[in-house]
C-alpha atoms as a PDB file:
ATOM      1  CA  UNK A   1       0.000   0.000   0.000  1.00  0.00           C
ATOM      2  CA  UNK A   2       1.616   3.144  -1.200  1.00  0.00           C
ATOM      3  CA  UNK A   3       1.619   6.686   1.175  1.00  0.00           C
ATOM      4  CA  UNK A   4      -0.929   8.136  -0.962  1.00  0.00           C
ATOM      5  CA  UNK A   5      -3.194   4.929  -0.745  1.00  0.00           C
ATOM      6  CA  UNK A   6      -2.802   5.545   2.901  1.00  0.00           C
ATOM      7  CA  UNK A   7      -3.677   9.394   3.396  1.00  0.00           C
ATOM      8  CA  UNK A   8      -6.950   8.402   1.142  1.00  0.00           C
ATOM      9  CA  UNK A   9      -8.318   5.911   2.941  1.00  0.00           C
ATOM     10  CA  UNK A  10      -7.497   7.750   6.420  1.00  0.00           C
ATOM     11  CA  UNK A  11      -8.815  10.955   5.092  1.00  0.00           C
ATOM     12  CA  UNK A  12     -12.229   8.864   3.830  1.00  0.00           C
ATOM     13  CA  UNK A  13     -12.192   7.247   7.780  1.00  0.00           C
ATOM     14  CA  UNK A  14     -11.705  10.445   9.694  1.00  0.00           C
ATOM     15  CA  UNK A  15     -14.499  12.026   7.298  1.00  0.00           C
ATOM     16  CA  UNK A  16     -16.911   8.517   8.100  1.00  0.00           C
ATOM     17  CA  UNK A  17     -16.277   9.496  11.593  1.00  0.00           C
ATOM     18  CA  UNK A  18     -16.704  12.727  11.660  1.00  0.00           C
ATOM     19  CA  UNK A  19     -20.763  12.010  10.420  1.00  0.00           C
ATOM     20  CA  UNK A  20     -21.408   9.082  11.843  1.00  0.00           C
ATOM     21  CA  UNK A  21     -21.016  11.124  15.237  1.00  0.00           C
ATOM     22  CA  UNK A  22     -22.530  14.438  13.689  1.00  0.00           C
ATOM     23  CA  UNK A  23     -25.777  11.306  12.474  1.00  0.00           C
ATOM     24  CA  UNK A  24     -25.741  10.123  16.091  1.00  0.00           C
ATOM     25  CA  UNK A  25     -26.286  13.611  18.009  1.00  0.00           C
ATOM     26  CA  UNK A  26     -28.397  14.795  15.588  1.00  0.00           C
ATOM     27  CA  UNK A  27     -30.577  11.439  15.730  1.00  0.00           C
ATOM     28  CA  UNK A  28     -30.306  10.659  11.925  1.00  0.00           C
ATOM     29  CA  UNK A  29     -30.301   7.175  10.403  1.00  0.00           C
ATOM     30  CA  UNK A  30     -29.161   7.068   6.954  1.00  0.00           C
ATOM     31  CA  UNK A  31     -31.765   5.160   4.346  1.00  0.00           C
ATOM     32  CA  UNK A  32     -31.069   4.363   1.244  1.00  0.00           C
ATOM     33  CA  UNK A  33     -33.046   5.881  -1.233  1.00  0.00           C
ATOM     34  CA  UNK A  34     -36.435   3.320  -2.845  1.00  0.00           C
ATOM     35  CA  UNK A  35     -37.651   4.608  -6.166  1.00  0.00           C
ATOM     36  CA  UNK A  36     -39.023   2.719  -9.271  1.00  0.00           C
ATOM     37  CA  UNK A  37     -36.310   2.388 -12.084  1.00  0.00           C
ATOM     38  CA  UNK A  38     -37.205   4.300 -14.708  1.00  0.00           C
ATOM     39  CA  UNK A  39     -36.404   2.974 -18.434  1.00  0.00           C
ATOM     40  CA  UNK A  40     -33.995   6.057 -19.742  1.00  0.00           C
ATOM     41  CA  UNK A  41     -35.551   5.468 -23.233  1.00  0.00           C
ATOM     42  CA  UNK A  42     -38.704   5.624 -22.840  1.00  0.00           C
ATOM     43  CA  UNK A  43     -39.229   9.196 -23.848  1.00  0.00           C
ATOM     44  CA  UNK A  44     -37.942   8.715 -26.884  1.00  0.00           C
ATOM     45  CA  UNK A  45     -40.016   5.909 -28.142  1.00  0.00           C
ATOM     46  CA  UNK A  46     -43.021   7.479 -26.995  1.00  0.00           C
ATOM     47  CA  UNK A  47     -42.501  10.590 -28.990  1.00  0.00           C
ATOM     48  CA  UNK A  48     -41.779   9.147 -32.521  1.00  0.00           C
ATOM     49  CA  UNK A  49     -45.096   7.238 -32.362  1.00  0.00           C
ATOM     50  CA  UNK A  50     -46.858  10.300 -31.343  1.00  0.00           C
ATOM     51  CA  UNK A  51     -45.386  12.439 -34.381  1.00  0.00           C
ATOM     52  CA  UNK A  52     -46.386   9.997 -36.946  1.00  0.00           C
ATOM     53  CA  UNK A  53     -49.726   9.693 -35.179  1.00  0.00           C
ATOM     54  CA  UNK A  54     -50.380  12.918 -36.146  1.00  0.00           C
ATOM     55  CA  UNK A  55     -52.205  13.893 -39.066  1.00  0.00           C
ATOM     56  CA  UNK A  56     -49.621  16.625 -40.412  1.00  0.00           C
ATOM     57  CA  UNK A  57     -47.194  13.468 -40.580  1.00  0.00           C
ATOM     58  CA  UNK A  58     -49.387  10.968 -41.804  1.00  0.00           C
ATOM     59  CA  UNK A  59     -48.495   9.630 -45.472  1.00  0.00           C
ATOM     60  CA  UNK A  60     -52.140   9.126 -46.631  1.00  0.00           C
ATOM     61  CA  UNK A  61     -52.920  12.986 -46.299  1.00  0.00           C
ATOM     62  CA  UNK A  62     -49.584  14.145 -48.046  1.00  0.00           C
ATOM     63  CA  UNK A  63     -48.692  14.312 -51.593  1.00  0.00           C
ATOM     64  CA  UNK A  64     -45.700  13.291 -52.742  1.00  0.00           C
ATOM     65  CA  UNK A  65     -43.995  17.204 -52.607  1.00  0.00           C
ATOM     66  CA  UNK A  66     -44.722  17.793 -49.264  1.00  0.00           C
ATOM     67  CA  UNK A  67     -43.651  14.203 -48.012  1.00  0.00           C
ATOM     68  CA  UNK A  68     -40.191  15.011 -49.393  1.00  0.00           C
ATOM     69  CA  UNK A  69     -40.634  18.263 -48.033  1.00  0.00           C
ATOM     70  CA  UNK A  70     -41.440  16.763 -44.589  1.00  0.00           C
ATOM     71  CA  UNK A  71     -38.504  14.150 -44.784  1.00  0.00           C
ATOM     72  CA  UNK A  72     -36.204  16.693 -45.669  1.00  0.00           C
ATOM     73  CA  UNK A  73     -37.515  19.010 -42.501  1.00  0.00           C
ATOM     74  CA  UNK A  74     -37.146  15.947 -40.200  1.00  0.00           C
ATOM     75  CA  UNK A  75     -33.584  15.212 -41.380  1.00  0.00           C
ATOM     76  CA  UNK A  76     -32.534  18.884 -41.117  1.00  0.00           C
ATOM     77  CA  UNK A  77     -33.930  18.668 -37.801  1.00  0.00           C
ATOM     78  CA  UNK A  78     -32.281  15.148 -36.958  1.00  0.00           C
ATOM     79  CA  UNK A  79     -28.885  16.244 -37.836  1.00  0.00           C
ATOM     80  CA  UNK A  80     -29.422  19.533 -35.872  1.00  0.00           C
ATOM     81  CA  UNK A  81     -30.169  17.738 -32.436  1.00  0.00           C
ATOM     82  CA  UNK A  82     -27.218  15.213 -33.265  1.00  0.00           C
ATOM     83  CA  UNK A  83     -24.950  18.078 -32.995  1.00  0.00           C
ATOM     84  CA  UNK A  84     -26.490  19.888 -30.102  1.00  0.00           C
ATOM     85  CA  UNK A  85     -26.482  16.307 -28.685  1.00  0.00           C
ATOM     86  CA  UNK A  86     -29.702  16.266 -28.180  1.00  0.00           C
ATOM     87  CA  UNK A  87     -29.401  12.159 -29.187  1.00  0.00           C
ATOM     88  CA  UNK A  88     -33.291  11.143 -28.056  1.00  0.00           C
ATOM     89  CA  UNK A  89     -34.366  14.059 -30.034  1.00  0.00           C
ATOM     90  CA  UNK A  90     -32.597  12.871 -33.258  1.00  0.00           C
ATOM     91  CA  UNK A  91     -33.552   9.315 -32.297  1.00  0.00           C
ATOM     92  CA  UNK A  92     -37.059  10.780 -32.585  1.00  0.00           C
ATOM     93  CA  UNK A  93     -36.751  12.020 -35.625  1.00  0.00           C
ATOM     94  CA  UNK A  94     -35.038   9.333 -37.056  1.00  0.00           C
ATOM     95  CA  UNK A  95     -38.094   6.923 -36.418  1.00  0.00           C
ATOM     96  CA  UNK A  96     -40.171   9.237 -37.674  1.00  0.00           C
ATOM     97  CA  UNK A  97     -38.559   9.275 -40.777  1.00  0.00           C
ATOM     98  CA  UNK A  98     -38.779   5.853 -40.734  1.00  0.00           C
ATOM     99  CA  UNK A  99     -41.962   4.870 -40.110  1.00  0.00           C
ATOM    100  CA  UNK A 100     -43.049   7.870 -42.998  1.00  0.00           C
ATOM    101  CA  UNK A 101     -41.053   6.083 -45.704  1.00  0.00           C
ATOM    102  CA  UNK A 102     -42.234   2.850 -44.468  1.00  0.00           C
ATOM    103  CA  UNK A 103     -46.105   4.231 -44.641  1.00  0.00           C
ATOM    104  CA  UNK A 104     -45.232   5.785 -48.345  1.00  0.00           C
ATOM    105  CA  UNK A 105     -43.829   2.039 -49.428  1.00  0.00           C
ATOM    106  CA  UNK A 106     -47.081   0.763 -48.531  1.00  0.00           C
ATOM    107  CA  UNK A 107     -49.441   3.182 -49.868  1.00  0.00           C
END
């Protein structure tokens, strides 16, 4: 164990101390914190399902301009949060690009 191995884990013991004692006159118990674990994705494949829900997005109702039109405003917008790195955002709009060219395939 080298000197500096030893000041850290001395410094980390005197600073344990120093709130278990502070804990004990001040009558606190340390918990650990319960919460439900959240998936981290799931905003972001919520909100590509929504978009193409919506009727502004929805092949059937667009001609062919403004579906290129769209695409092209999605991508701009994809490749705008991608370098803000706003990643779920671009994920978003990456789906939704997607699932439009997938909905013009089949139409």
């Amino acid at each position: 164990m080298t000197d500096s191995m030893k000041a850290a884990i001395g410094e980390t013991d005197r600073r344990r101390a120093k709130q278990e004692q502070y804990n004990r006159q001040h009558g606190i118990v340390p918990t650990s914190i319960k919460r439900e674990i959240m998936d981290v994705m799931e905003g972001a494949r919520s909100e590509p399902e929504q978009a193409a829900a919506t009727p502004e997005t929805g092949v059937s109702v667009l001609t062919a301009q403004q579906l290129a039109k769209r695409l092209n405003e999605l991508e701009a917008k994809m490749f705008k949060h991608a370098q803000n790195l706003e990643f779920e955002q671009a994920a978003a709009c990456r789906d939704t690009i997607a699932k439009l060219k997938q909905q013009a395939l089949l139409r």
